[in-house]
PDB file of N, CA and C in Angstrom:
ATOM      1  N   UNK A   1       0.827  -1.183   0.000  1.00  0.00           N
ATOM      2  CA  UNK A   1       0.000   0.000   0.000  1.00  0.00           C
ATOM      3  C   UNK A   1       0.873   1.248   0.000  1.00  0.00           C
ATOM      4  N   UNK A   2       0.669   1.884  -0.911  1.00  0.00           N
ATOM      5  CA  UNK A   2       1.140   3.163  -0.688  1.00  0.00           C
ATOM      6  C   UNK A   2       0.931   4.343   0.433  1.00  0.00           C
ATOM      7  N   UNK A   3       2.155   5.023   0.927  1.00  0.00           N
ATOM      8  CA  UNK A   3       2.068   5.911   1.959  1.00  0.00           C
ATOM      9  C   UNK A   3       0.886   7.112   1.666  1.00  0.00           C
ATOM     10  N   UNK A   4       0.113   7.367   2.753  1.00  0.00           N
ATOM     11  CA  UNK A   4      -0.397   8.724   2.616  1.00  0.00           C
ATOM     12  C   UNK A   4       0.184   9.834   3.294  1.00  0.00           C
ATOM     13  N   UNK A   5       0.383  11.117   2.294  1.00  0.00           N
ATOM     14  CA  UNK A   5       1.157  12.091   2.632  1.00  0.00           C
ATOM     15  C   UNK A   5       0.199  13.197   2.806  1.00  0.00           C
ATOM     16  N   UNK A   6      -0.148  13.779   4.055  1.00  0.00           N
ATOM     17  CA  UNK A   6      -0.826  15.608   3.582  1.00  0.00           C
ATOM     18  C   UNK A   6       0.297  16.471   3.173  1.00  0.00           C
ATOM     19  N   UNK A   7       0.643  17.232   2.163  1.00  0.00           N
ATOM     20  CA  UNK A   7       1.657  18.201   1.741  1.00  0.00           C
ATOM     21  C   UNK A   7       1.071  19.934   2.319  1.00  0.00           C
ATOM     22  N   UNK A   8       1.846  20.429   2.252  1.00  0.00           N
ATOM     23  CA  UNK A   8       1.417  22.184   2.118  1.00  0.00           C
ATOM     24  C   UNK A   8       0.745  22.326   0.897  1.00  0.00           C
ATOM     25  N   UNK A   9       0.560  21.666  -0.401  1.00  0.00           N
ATOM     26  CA  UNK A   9      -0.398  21.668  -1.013  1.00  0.00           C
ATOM     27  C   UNK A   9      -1.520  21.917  -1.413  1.00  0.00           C
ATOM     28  N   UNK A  10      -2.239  20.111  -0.365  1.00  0.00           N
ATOM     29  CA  UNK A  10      -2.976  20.295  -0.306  1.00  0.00           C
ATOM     30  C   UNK A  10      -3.641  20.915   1.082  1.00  0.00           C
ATOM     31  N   UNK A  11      -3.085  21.475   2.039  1.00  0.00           N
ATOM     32  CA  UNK A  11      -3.663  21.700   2.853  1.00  0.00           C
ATOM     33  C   UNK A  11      -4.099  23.608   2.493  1.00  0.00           C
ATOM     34  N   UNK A  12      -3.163  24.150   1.081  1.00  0.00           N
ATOM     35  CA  UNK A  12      -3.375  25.463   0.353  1.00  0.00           C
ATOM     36  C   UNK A  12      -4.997  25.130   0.472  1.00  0.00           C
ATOM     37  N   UNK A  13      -5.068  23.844  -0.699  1.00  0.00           N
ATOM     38  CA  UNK A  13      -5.646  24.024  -1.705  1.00  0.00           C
ATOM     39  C   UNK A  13      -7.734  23.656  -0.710  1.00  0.00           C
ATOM     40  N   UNK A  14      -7.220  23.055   0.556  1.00  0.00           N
ATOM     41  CA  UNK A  14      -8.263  22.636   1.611  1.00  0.00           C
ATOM     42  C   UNK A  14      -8.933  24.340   1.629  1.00  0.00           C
ATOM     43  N   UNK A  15      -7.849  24.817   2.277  1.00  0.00           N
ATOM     44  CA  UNK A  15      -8.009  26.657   2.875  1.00  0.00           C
ATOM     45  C   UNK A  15      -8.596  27.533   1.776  1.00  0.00           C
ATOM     46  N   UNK A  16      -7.878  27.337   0.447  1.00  0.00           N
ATOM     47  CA  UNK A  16      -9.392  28.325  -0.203  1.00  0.00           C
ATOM     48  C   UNK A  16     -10.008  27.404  -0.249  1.00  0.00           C
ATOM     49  N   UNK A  17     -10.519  26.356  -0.880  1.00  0.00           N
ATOM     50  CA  UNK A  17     -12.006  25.584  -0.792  1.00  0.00           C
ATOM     51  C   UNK A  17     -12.977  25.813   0.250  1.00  0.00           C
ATOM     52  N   UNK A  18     -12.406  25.817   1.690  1.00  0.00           N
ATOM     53  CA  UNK A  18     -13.478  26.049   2.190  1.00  0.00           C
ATOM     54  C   UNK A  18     -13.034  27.288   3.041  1.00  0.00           C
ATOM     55  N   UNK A  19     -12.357  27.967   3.101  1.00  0.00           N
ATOM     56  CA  UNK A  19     -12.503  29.198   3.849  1.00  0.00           C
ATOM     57  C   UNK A  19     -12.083  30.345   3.058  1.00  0.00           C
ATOM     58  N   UNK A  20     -11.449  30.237   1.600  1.00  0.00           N
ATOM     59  CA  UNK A  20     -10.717  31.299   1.056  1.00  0.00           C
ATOM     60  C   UNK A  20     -10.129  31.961   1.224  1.00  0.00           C
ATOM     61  N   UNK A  21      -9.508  32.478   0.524  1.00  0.00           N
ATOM     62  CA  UNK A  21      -8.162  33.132   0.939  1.00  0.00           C
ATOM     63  C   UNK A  21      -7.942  34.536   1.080  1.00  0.00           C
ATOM     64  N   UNK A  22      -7.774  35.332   1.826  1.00  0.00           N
ATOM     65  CA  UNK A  22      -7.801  36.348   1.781  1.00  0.00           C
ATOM     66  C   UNK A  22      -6.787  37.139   0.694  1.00  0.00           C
ATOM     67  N   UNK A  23      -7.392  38.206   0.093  1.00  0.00           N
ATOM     68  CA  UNK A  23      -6.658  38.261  -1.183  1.00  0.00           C
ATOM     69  C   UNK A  23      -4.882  39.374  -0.817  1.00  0.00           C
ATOM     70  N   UNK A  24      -5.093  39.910   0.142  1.00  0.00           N
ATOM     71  CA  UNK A  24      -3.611  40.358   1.016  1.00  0.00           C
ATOM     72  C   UNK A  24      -2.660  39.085   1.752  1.00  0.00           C
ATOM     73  N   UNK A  25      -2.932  38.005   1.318  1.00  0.00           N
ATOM     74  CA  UNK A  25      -2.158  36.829   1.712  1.00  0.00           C
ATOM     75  C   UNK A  25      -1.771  35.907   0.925  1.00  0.00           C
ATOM     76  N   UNK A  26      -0.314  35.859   0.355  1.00  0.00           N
ATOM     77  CA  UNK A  26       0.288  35.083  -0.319  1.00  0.00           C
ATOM     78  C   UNK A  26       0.465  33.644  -0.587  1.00  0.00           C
ATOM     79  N   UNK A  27      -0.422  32.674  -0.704  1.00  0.00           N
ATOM     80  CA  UNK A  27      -0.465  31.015   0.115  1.00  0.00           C
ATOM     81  C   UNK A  27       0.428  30.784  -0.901  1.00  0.00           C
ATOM     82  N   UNK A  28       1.389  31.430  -1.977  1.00  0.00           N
ATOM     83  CA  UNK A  28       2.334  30.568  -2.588  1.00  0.00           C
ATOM     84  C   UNK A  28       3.649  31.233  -1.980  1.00  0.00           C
ATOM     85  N   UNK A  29       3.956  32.198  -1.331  1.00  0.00           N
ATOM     86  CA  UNK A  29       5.007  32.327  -0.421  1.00  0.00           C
ATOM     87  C   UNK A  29       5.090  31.641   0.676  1.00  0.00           C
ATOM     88  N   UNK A  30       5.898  31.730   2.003  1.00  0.00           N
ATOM     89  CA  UNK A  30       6.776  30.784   2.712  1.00  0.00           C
ATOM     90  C   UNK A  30       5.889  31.149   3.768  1.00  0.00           C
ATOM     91  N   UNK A  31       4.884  30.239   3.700  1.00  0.00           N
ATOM     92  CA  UNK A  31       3.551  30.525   4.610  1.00  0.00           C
ATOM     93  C   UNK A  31       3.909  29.416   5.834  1.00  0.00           C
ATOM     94  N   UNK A  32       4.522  28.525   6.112  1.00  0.00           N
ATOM     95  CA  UNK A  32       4.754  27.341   6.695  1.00  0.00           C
ATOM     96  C   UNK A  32       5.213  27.512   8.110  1.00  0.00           C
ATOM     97  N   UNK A  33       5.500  28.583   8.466  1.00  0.00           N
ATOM     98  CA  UNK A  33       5.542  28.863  10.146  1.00  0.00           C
ATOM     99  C   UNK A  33       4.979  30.563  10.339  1.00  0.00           C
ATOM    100  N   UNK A  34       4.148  31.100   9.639  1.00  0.00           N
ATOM    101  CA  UNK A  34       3.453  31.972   9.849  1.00  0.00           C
ATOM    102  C   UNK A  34       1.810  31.560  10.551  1.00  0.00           C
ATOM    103  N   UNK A  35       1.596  32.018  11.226  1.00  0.00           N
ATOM    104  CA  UNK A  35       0.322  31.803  11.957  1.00  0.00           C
ATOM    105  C   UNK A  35      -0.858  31.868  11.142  1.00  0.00           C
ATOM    106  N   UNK A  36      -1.791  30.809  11.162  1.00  0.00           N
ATOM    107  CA  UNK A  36      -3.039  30.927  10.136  1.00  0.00           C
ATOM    108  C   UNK A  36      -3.902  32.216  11.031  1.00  0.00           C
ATOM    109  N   UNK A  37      -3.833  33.154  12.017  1.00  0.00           N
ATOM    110  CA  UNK A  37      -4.096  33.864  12.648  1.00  0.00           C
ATOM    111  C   UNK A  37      -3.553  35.204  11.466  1.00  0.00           C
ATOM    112  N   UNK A  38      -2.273  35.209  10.962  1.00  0.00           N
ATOM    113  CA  UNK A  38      -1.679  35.973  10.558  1.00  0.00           C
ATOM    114  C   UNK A  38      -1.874  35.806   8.717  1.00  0.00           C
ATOM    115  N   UNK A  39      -2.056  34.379   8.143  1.00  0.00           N
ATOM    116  CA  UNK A  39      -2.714  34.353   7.310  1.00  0.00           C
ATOM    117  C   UNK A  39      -4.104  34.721   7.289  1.00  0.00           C
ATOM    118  N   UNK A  40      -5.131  35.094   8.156  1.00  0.00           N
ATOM    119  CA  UNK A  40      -6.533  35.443   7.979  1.00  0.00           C
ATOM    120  C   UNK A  40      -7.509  34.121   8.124  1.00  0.00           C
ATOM    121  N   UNK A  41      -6.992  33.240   9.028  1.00  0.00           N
ATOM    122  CA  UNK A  41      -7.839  32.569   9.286  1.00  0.00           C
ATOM    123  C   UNK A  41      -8.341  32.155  10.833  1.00  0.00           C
ATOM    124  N   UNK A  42      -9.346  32.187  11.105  1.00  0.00           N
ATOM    125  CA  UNK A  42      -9.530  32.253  11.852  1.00  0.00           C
ATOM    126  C   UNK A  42     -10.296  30.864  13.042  1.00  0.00           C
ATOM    127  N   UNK A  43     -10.340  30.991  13.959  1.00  0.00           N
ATOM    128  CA  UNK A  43     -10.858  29.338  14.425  1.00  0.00           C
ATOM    129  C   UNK A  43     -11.940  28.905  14.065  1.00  0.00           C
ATOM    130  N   UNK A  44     -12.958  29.567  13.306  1.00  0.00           N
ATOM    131  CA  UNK A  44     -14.065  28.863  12.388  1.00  0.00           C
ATOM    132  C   UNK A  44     -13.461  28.216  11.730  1.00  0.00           C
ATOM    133  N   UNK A  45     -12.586  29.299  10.776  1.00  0.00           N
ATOM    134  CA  UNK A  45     -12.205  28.678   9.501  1.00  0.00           C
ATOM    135  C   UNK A  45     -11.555  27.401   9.381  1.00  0.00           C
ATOM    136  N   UNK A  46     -10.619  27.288  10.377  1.00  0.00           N
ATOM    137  CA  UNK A  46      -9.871  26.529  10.841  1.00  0.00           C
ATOM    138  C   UNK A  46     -10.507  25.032  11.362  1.00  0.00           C
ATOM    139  N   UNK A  47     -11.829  25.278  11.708  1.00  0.00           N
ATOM    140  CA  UNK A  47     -12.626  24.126  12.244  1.00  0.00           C
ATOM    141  C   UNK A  47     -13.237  23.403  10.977  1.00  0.00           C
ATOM    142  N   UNK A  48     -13.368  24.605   9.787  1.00  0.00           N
ATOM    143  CA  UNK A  48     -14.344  23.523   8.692  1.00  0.00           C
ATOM    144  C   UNK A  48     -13.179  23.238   7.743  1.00  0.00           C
ATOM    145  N   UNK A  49     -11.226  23.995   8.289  1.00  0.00           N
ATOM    146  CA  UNK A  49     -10.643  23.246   7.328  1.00  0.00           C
ATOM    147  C   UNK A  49     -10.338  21.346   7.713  1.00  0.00           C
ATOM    148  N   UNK A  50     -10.327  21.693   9.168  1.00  0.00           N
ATOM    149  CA  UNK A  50      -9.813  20.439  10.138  1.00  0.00           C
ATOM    150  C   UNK A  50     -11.231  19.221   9.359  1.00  0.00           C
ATOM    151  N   UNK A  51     -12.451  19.716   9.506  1.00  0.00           N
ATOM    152  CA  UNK A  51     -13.496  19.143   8.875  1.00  0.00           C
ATOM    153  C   UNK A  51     -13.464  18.566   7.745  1.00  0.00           C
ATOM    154  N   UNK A  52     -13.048  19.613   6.620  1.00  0.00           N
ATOM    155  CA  UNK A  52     -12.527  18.609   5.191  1.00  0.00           C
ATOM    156  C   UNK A  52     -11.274  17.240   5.079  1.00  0.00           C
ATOM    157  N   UNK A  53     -10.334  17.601   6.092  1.00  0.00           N
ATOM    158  CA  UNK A  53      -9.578  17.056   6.102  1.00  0.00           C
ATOM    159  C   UNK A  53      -9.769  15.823   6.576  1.00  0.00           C
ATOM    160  N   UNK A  54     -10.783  15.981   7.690  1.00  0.00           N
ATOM    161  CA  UNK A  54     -11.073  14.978   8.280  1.00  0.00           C
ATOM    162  C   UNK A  54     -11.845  13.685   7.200  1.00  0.00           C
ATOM    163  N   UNK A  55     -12.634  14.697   6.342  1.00  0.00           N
ATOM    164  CA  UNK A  55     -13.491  13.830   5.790  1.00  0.00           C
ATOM    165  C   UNK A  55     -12.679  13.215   4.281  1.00  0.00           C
ATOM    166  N   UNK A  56     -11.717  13.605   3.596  1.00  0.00           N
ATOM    167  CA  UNK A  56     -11.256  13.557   2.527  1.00  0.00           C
ATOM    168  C   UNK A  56      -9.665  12.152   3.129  1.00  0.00           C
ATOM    169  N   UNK A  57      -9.529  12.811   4.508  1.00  0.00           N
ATOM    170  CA  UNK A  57      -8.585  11.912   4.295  1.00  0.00           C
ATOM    171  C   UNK A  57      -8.510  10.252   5.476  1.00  0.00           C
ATOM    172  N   UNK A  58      -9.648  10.261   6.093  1.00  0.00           N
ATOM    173  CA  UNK A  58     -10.756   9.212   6.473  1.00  0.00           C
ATOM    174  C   UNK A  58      -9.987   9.193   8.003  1.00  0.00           C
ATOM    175  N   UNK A  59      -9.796  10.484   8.585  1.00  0.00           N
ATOM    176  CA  UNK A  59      -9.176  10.577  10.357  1.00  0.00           C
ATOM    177  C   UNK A  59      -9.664  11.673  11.215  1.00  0.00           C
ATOM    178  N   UNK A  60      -9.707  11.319  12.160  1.00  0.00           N
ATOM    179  CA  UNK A  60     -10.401  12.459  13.515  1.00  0.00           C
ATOM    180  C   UNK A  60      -8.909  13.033  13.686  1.00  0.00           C
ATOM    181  N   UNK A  61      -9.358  14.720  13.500  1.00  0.00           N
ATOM    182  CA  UNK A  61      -8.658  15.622  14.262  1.00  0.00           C
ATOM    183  C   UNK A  61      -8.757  15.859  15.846  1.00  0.00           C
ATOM    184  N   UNK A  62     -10.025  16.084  15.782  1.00  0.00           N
ATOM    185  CA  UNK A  62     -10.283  17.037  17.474  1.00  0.00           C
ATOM    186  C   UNK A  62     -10.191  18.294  17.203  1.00  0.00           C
ATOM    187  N   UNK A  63     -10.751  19.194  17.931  1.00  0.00           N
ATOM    188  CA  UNK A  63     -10.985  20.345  17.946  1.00  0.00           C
ATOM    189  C   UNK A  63      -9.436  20.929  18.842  1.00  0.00           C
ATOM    190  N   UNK A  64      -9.197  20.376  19.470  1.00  0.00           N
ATOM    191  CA  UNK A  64      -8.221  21.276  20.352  1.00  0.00           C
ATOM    192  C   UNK A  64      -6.673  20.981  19.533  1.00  0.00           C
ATOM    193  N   UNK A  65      -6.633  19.468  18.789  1.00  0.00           N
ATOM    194  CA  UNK A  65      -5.599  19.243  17.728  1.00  0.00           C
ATOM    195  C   UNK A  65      -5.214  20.731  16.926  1.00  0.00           C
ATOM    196  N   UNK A  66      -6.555  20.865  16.448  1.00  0.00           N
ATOM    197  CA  UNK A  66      -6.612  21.852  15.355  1.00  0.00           C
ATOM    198  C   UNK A  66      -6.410  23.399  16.119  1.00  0.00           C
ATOM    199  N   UNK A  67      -7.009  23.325  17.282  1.00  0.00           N
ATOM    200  CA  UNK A  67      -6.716  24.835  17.501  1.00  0.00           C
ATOM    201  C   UNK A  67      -5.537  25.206  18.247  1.00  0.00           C
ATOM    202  N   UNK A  68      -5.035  23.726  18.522  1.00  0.00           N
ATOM    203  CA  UNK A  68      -3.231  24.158  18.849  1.00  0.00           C
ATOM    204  C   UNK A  68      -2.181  23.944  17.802  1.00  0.00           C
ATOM    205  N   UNK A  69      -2.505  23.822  16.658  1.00  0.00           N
ATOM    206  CA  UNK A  69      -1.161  23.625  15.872  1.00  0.00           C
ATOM    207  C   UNK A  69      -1.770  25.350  14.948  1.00  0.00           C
ATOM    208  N   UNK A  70      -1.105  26.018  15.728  1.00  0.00           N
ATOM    209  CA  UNK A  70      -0.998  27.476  15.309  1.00  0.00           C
ATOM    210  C   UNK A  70      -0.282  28.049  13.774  1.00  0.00           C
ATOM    211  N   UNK A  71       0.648  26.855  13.254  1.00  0.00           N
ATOM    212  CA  UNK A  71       0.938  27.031  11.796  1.00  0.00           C
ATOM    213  C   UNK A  71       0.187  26.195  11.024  1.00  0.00           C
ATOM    214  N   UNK A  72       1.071  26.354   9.666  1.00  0.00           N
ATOM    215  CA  UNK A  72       0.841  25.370   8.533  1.00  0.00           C
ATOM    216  C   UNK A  72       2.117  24.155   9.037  1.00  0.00           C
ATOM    217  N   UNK A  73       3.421  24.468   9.102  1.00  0.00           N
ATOM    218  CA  UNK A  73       3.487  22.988   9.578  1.00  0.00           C
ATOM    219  C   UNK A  73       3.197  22.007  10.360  1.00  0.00           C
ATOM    220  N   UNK A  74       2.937  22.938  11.894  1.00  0.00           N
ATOM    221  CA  UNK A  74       2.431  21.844  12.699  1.00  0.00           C
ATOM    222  C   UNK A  74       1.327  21.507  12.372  1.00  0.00           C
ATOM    223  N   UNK A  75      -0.038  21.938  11.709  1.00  0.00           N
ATOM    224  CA  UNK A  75      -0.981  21.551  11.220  1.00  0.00           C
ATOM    225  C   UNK A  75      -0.387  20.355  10.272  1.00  0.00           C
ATOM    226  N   UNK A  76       0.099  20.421   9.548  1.00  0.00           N
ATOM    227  CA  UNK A  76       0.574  19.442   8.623  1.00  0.00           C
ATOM    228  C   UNK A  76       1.724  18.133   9.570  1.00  0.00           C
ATOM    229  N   UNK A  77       2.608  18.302  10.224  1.00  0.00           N
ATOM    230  CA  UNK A  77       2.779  17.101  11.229  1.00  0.00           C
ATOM    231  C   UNK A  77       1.737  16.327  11.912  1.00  0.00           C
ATOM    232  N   UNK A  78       0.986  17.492  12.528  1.00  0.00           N
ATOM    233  CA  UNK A  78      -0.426  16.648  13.015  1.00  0.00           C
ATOM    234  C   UNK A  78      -1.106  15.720  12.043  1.00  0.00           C
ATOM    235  N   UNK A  79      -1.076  16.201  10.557  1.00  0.00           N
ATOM    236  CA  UNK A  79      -2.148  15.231  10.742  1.00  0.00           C
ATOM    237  C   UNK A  79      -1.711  14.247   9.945  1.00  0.00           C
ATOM    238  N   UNK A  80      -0.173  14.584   9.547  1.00  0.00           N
ATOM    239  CA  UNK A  80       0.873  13.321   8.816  1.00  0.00           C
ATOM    240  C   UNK A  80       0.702  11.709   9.852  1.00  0.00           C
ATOM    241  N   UNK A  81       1.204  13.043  11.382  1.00  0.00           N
ATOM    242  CA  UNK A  81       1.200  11.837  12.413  1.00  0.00           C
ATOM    243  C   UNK A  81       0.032  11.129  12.004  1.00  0.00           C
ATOM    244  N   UNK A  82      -0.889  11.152  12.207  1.00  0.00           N
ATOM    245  CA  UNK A  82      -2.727  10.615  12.237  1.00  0.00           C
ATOM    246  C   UNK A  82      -2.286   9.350  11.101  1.00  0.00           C
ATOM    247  N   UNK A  83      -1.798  10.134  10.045  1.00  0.00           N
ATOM    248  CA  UNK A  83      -1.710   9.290   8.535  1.00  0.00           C
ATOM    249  C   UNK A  83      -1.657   8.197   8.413  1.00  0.00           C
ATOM    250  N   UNK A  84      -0.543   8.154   9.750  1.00  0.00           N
ATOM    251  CA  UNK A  84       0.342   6.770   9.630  1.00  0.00           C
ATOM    252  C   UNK A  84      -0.218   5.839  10.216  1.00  0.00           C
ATOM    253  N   UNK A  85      -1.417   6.420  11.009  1.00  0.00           N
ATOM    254  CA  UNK A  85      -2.154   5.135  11.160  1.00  0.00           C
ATOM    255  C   UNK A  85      -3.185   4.498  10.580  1.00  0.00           C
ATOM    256  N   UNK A  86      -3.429   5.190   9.282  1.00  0.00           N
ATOM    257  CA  UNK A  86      -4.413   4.795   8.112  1.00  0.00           C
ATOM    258  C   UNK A  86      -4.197   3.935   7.238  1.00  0.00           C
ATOM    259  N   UNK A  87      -4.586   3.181   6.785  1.00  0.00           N
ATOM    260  CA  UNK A  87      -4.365   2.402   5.228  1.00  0.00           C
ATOM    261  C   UNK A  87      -4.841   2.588   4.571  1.00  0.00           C
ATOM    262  N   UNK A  88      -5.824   3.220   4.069  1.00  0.00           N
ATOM    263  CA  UNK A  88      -6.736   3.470   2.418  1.00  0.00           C
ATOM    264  C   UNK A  88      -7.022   4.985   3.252  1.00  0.00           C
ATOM    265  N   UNK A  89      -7.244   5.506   1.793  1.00  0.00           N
ATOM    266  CA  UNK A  89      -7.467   6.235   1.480  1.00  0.00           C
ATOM    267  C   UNK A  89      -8.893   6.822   1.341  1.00  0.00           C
ATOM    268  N   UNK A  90      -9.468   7.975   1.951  1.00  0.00           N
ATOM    269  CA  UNK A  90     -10.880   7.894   1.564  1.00  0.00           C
ATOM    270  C   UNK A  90     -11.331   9.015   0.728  1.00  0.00           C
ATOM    271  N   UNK A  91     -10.197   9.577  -0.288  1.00  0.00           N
ATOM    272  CA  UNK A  91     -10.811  10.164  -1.357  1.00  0.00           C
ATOM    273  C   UNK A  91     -11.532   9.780  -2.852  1.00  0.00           C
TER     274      UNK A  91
END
């Protein structure tokens, strides 16, 4: 079985889908330890991105997961960690 990876990618491409992007914020610059606070997102947003993710990539976040990983990478370690305990894929 092949590994599942979340990238900065797709976790861009999660953030406009469902919360959009604010158009004074660069998501193709070096967004990866800047605060999604500081990108324009906010803990809604942040709850229905944790939500897609949850549902696209077949794992429970938690609410407090999501509202403590204050970047894009630790958001993205978090939920790599999760990954590794998945086998299929549920997109």
């Amino acid at each position: 079985m092949a590994d599942i990876e979340f990238t900065l990618d797709d976790l861009k491409r999660i953030l406009t889908e469902g919360a959009g992007a604010d158009e004074a914020v660069d998501l193709d610059g070096d967004i990866l330890d800047r605060t999604f606070e500081e990108l324009g997102y906010e803990s809604l947003a942040l709850l229905e991105t944790g939500g897609r993710i949850e549902r696209e990539y077949g794992i429970a976040l938690g609410d407090d997961l999501l509202l403590d990983s204050a970047t894009p990478r630790s958001l993205i370690g978090a939920v790599n960690d999760l990954l590794g305990l998945v086998t299929e894929p549920t997109r």
